[in-house]
PDB file of N, CA and C in Angstrom:
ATOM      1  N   UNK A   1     108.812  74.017  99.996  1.00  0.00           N
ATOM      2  CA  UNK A   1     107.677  73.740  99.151  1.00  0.00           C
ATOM      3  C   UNK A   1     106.435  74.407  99.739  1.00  0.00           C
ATOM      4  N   UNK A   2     105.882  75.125  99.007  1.00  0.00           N
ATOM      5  CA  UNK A   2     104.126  76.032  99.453  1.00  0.00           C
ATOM      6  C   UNK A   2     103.346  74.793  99.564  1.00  0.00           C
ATOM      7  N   UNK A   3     102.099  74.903 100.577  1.00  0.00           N
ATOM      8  CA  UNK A   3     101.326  74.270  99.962  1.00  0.00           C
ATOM      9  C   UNK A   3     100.134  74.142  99.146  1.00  0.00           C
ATOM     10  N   UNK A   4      99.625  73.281  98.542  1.00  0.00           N
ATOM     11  CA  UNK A   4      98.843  72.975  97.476  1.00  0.00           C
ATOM     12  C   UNK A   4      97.572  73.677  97.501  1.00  0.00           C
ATOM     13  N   UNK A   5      97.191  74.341  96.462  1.00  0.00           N
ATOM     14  CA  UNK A   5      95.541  74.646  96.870  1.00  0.00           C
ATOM     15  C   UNK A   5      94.588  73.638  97.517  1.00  0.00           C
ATOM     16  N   UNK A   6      94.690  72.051  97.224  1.00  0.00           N
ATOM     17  CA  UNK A   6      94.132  71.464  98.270  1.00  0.00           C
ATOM     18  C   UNK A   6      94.276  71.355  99.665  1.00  0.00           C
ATOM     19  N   UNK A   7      95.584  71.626 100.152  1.00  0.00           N
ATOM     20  CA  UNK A   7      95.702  71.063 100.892  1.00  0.00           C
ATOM     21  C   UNK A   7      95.406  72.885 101.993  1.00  0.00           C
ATOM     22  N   UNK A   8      94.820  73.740 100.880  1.00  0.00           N
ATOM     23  CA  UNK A   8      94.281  75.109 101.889  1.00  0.00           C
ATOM     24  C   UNK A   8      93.026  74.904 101.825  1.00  0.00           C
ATOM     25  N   UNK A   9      92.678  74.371 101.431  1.00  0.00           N
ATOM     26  CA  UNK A   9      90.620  74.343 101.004  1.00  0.00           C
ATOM     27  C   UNK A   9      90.757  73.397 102.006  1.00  0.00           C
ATOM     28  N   UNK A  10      91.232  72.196 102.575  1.00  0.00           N
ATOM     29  CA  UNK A  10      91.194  71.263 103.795  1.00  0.00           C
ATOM     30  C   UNK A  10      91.464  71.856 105.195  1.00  0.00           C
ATOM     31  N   UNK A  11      92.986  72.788 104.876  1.00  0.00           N
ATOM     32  CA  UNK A  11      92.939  73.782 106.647  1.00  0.00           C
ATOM     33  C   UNK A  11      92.073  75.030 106.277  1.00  0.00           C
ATOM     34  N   UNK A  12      91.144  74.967 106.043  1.00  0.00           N
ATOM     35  CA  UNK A  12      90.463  76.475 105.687  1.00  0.00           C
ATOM     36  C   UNK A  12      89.027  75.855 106.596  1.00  0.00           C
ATOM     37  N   UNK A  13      88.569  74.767 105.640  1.00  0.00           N
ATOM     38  CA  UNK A  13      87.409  74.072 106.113  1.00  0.00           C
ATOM     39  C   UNK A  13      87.466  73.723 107.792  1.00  0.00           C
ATOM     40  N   UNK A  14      88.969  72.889 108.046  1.00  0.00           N
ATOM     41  CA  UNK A  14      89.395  72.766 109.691  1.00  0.00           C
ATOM     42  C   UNK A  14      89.372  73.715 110.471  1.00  0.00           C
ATOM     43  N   UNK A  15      89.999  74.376 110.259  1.00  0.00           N
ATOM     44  CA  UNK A  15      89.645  76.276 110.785  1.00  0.00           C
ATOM     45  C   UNK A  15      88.465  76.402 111.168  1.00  0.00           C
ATOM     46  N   UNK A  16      87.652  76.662 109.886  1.00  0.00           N
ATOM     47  CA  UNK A  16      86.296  77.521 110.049  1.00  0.00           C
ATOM     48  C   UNK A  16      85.712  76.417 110.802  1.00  0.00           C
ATOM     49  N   UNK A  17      85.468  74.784 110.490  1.00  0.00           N
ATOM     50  CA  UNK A  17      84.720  73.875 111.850  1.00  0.00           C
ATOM     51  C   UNK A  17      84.876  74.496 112.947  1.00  0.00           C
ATOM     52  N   UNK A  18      86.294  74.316 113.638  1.00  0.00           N
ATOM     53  CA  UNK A  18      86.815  74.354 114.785  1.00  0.00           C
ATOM     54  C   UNK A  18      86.263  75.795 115.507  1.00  0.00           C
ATOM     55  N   UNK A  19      86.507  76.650 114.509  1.00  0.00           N
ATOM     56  CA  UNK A  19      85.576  77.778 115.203  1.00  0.00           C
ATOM     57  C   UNK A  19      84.652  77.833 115.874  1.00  0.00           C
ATOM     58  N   UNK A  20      83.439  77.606 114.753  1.00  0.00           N
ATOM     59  CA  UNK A  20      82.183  77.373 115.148  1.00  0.00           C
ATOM     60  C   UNK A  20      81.908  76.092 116.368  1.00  0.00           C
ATOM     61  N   UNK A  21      82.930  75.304 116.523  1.00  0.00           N
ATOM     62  CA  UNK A  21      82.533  74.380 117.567  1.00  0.00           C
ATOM     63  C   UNK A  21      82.819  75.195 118.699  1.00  0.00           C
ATOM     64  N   UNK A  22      83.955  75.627 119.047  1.00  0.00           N
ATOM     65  CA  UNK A  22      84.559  76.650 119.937  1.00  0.00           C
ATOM     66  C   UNK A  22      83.638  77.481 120.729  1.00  0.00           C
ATOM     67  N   UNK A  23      82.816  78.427 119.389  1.00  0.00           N
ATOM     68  CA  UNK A  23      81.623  79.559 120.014  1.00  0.00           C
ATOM     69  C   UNK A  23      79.931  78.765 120.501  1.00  0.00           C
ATOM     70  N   UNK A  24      80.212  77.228 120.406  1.00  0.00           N
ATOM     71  CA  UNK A  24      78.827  76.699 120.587  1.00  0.00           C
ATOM     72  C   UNK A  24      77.512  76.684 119.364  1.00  0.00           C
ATOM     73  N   UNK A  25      78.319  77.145 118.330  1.00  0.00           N
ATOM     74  CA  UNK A  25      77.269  77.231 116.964  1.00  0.00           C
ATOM     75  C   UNK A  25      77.645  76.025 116.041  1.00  0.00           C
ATOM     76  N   UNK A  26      76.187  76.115 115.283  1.00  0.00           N
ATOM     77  CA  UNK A  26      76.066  74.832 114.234  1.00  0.00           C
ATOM     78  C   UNK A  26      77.099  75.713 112.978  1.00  0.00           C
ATOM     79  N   UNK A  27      78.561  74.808 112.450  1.00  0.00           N
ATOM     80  CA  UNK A  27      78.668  75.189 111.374  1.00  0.00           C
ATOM     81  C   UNK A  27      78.299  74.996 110.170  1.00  0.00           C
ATOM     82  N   UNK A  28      78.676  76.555 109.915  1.00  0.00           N
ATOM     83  CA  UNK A  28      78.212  76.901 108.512  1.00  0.00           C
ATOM     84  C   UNK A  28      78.304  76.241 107.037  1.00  0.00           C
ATOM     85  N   UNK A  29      77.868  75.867 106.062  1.00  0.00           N
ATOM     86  CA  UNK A  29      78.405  75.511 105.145  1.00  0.00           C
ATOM     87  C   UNK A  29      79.419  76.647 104.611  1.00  0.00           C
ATOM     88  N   UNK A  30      80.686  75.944 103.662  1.00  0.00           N
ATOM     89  CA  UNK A  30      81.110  76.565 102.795  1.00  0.00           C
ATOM     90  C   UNK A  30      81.673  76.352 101.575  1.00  0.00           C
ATOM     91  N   UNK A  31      81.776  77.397 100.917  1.00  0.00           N
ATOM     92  CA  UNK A  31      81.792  76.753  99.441  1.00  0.00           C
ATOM     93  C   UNK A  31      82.890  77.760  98.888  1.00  0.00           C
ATOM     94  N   UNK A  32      83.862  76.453  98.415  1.00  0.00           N
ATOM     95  CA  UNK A  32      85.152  77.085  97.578  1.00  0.00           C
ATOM     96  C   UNK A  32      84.649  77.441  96.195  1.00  0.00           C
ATOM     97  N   UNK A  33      85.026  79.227  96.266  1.00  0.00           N
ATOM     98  CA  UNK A  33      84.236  79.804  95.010  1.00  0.00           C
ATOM     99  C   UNK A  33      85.930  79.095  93.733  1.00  0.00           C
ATOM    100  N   UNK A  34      87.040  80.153  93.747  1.00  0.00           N
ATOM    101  CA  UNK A  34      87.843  79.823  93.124  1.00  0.00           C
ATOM    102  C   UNK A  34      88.864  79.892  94.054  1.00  0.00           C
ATOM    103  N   UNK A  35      90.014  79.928  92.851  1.00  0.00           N
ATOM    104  CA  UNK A  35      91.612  80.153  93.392  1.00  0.00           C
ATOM    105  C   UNK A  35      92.087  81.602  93.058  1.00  0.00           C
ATOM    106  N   UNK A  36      92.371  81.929  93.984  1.00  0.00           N
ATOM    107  CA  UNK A  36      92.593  83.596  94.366  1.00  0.00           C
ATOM    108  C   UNK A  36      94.142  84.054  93.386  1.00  0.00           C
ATOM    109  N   UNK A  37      94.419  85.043  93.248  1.00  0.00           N
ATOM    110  CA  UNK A  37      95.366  85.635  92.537  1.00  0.00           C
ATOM    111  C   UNK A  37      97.144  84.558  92.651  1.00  0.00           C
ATOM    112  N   UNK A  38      97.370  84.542  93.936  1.00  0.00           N
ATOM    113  CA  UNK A  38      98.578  83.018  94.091  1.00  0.00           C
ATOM    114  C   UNK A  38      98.082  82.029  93.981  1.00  0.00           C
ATOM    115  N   UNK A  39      98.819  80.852  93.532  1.00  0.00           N
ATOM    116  CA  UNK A  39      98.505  79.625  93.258  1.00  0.00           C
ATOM    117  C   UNK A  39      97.798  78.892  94.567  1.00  0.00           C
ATOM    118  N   UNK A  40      98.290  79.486  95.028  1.00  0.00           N
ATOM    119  CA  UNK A  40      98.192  78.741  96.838  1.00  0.00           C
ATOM    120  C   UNK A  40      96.586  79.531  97.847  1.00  0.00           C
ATOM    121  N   UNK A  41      96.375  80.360  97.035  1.00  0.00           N
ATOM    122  CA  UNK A  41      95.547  81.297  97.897  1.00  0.00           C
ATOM    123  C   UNK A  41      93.502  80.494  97.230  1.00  0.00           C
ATOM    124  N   UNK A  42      92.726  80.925  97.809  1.00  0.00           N
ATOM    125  CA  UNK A  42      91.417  79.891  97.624  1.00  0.00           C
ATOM    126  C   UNK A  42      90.079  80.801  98.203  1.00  0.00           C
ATOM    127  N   UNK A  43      89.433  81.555  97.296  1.00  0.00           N
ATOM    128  CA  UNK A  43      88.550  82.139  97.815  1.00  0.00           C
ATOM    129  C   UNK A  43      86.650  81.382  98.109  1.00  0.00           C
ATOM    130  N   UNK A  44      86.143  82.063  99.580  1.00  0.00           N
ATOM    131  CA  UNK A  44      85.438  81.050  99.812  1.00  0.00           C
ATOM    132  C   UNK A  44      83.990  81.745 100.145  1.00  0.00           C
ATOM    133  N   UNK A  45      83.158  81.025 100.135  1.00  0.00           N
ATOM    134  CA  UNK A  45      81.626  81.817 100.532  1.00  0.00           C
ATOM    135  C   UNK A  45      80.781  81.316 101.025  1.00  0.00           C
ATOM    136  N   UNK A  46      79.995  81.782 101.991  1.00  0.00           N
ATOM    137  CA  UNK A  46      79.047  81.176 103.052  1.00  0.00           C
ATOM    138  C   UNK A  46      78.149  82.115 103.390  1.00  0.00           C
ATOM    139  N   UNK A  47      77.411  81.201 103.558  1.00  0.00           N
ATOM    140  CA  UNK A  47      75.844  81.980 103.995  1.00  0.00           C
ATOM    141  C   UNK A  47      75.807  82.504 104.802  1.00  0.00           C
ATOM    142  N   UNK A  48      76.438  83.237 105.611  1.00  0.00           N
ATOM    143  CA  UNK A  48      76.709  84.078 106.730  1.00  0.00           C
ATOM    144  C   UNK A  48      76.371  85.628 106.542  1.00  0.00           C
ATOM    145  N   UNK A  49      76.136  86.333 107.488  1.00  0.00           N
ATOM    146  CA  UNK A  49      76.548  87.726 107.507  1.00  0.00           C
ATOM    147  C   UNK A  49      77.998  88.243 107.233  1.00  0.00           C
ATOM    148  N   UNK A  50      78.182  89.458 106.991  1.00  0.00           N
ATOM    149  CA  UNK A  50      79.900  89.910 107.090  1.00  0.00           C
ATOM    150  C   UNK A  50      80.113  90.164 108.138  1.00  0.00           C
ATOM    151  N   UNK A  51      78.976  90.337 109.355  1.00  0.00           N
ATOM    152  CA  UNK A  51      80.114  90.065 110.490  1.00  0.00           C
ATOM    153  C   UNK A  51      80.026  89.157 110.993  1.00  0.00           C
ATOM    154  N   UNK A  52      79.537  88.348 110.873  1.00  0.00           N
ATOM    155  CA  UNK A  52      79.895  86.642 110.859  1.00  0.00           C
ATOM    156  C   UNK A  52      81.814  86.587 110.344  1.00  0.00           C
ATOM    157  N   UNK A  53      81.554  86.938 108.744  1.00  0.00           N
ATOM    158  CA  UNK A  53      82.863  86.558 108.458  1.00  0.00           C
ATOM    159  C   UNK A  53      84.004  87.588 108.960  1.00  0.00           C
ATOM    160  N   UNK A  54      83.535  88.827 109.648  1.00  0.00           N
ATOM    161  CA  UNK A  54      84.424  89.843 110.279  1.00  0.00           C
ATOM    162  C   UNK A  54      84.936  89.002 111.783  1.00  0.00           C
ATOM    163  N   UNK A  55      84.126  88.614 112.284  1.00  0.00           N
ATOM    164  CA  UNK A  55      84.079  88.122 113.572  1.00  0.00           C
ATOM    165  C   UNK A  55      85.116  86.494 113.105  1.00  0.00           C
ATOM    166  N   UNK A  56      84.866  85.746 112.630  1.00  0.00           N
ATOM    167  CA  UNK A  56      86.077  84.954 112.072  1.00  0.00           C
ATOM    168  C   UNK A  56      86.974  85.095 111.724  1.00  0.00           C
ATOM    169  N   UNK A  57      87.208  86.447 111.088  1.00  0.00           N
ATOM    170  CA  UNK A  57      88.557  86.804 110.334  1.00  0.00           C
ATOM    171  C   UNK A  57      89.274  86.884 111.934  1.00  0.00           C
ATOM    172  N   UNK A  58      88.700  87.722 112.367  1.00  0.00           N
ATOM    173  CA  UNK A  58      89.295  88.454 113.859  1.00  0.00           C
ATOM    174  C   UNK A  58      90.059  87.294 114.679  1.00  0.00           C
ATOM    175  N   UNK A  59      88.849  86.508 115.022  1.00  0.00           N
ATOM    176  CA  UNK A  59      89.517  85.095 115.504  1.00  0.00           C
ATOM    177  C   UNK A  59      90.220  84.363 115.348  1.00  0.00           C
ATOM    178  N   UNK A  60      90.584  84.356 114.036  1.00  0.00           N
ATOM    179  CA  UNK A  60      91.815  83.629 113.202  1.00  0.00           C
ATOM    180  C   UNK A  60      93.094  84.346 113.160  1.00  0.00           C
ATOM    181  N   UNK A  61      92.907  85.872 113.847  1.00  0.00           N
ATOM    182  CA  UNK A  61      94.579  86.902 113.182  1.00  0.00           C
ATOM    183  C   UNK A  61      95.994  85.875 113.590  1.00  0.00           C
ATOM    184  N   UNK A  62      95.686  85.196 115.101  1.00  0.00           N
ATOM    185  CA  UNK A  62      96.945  84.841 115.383  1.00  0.00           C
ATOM    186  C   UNK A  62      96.725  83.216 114.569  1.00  0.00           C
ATOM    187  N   UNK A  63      96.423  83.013 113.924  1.00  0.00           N
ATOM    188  CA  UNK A  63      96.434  81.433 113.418  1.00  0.00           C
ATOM    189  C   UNK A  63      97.919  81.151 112.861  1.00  0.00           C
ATOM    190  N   UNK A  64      98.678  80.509 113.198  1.00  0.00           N
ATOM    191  CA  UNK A  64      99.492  80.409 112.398  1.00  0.00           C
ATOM    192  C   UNK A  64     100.058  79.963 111.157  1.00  0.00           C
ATOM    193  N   UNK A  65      99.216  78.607 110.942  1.00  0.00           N
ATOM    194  CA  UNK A  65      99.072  78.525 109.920  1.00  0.00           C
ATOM    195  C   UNK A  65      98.724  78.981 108.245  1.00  0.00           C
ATOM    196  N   UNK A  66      97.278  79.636 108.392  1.00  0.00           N
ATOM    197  CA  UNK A  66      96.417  80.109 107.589  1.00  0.00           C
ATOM    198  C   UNK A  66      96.337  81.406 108.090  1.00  0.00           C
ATOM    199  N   UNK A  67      96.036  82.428 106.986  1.00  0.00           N
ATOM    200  CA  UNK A  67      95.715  83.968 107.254  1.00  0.00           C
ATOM    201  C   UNK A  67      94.771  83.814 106.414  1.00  0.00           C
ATOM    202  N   UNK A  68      93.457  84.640 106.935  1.00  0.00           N
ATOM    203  CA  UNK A  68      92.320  84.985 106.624  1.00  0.00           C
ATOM    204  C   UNK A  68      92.053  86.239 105.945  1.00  0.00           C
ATOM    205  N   UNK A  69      91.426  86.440 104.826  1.00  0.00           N
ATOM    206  CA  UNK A  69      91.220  88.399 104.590  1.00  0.00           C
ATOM    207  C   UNK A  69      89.456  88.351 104.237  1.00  0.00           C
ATOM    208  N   UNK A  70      88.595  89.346 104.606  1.00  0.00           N
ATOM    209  CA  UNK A  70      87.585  89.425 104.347  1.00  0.00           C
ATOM    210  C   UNK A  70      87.565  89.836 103.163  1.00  0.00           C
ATOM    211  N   UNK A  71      86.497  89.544 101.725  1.00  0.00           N
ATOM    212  CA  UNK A  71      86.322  90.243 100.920  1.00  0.00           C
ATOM    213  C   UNK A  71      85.069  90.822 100.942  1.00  0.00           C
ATOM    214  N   UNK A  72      84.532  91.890 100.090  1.00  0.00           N
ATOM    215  CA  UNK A  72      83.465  92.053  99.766  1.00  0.00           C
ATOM    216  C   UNK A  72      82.238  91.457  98.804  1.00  0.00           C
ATOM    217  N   UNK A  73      81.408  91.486  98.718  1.00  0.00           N
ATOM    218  CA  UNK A  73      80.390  90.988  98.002  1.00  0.00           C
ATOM    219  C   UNK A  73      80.685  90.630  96.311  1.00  0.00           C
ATOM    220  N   UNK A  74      81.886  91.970  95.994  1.00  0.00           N
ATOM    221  CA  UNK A  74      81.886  92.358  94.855  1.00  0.00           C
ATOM    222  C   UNK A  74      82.517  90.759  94.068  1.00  0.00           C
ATOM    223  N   UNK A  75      83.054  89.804  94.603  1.00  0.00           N
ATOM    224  CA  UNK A  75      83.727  88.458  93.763  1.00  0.00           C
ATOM    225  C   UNK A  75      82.473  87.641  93.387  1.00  0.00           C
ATOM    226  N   UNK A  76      81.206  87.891  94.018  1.00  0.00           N
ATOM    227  CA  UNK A  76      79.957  87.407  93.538  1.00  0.00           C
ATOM    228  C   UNK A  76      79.251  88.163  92.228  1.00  0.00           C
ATOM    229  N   UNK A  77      78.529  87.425  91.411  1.00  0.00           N
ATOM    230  CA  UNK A  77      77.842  87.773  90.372  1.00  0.00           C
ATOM    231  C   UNK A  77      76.445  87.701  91.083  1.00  0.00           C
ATOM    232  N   UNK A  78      76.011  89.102  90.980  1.00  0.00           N
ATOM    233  CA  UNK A  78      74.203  88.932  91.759  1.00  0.00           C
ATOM    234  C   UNK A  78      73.140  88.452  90.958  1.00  0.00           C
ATOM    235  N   UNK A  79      73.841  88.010  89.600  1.00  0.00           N
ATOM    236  CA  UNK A  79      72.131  87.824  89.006  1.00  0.00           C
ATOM    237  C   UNK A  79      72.685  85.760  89.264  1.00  0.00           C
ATOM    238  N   UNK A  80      73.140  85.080  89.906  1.00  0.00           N
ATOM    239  CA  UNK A  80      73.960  84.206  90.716  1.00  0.00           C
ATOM    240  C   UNK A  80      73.756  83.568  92.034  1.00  0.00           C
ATOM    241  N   UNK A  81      73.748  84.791  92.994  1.00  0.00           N
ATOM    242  CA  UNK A  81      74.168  84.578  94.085  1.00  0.00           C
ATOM    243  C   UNK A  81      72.992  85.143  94.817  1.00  0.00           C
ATOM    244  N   UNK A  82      71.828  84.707  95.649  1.00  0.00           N
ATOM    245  CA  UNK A  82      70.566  85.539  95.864  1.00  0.00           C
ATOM    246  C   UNK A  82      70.839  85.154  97.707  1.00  0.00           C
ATOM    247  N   UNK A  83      70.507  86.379  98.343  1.00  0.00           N
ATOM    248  CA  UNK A  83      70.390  86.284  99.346  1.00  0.00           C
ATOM    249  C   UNK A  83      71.594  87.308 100.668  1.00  0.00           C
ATOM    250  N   UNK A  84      72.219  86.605 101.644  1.00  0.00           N
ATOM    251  CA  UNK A  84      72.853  87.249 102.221  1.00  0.00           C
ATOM    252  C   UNK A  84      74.209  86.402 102.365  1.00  0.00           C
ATOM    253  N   UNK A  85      75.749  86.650 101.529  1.00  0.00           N
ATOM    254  CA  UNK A  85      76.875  85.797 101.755  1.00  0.00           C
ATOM    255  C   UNK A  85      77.779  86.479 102.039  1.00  0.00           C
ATOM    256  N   UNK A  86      78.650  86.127 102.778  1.00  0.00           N
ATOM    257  CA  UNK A  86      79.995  86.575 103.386  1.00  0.00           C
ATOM    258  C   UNK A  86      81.125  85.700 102.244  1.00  0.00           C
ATOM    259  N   UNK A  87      82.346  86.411 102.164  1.00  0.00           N
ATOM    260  CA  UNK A  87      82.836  85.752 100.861  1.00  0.00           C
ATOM    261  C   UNK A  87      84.990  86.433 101.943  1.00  0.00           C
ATOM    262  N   UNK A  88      85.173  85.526 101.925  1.00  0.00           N
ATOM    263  CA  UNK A  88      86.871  85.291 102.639  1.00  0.00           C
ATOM    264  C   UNK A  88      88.069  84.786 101.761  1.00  0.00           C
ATOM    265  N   UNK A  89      89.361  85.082 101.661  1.00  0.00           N
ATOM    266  CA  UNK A  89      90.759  84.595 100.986  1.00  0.00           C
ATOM    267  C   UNK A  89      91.062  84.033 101.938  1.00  0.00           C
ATOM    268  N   UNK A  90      91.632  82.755 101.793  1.00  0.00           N
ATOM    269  CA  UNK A  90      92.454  81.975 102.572  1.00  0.00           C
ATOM    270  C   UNK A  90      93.399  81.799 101.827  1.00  0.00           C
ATOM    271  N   UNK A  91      94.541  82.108 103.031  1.00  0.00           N
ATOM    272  CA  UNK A  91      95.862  81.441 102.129  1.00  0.00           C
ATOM    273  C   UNK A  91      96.978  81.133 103.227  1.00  0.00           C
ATOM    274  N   UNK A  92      97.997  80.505 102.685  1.00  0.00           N
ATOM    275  CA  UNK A  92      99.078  79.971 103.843  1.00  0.00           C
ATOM    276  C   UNK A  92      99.959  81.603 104.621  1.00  0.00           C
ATOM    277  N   UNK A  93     100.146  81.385 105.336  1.00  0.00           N
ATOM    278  CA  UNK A  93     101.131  82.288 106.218  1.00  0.00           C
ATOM    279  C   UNK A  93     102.546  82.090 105.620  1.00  0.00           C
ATOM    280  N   UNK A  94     103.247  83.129 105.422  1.00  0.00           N
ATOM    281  CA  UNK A  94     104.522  83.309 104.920  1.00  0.00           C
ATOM    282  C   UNK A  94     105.303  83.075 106.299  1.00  0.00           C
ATOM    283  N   UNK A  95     105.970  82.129 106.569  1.00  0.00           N
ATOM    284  CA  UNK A  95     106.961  82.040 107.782  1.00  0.00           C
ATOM    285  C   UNK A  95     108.155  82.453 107.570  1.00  0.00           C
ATOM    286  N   UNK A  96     109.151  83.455 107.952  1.00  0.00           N
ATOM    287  CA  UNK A  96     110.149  84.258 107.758  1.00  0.00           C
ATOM    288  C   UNK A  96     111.217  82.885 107.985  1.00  0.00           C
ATOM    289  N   UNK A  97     111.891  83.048 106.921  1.00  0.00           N
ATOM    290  CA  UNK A  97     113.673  81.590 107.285  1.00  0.00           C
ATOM    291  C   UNK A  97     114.399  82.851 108.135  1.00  0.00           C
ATOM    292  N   UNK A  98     114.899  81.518 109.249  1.00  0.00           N
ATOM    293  CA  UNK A  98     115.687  82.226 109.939  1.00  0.00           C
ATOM    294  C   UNK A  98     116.711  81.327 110.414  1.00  0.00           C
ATOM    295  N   UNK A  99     117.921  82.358 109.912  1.00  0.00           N
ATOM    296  CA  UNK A  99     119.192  81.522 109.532  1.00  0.00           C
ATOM    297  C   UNK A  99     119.800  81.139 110.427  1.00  0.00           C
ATOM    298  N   UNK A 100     119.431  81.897 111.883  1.00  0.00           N
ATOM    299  CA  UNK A 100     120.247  81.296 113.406  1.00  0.00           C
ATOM    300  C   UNK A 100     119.423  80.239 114.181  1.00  0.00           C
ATOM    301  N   UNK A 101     120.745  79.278 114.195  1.00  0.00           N
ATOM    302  CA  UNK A 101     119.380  77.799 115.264  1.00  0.00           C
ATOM    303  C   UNK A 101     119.162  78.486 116.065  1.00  0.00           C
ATOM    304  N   UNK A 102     118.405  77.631 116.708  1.00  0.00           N
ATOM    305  CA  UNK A 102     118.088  77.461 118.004  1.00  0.00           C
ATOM    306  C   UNK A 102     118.392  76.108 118.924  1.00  0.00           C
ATOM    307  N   UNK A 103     118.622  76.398 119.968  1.00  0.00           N
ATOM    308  CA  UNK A 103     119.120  75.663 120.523  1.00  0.00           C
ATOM    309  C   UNK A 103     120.718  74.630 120.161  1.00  0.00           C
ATOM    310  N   UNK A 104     120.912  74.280 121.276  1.00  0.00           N
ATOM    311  CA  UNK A 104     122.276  73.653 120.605  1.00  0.00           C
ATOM    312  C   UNK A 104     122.162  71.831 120.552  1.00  0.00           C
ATOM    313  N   UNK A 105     122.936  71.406 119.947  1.00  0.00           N
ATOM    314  CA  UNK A 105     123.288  70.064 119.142  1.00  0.00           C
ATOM    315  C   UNK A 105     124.022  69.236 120.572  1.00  0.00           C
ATOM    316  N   UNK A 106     123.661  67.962 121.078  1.00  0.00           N
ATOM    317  CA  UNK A 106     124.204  67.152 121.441  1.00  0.00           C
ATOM    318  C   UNK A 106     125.261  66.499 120.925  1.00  0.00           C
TER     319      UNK A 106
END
C-alpha cells in the first residue's frame, strides 16, 4: 500500500522541522500548494530563497523515506504570489521488493 497524500504533507512538514532544528535556524513556514502529478506526490512553498530550498533538497538526498525535487518558480501564479518563494515535490521513495530474505528463521 503507497502512502496517502496526508500522510506526505505530515513527513514532509517532519523533515523540513527537523532540518531547520539541526542547522540552528527558526523554521520556516510552509504551505502545501497542491498534489503533484501521482496521487501520492504534494507540492510545497515557502518563503525561502532557492538556495534555501537547494540547500534542503541536498540535505535530504539520502532520506529514506521521502525524496525531495526542487521546482522552479514557474508552479506559482505572479499576479498571486508577491515576493521571494522557493517551491519543492515531495513524494515517497520507491523501495525496490526484494525477493531474497535476509537472515535466517529460528
Amino acid at each position: 500500500m503507497e502512502p496517502s497524500l496526508h500522510y506526505v504533507k505530515g513527513s514532509c512538514w517532519r523533515i523540513w522541522n527537523y532540518y531547520f532544528q539541526e542547522i540552528d535556524k527558526p523554521t520556516p513556514p510552509l504551505h502545501f500548494l497542491k498534489a503533484g502529478s501521482a496521487d501520492n506526490e504534494a507540492i510545497f512553498v515557502c518563503p525561502v530563497s532557492e538556495q534555501v530550498v537547494r540547500d534542503f533538497v541536498k540535505a535530504t538526498q539520502t532520506n529514506a523515506e521521502m525524496e525531495f525535487v526542487k521546482l522552479s518558480e514557474w508552479a506559482l501564479n505572479n499576479y498571486d504570489w508577491f515576493g521571494e518563494w522557493g517551491v519543492f515535490v515531495c513524494r515517497p521513495r520507491v523501495v525496490p521488493y526484494n525477493s531474497q530474505r535476509t537472515g535466517k528463521r529460528k
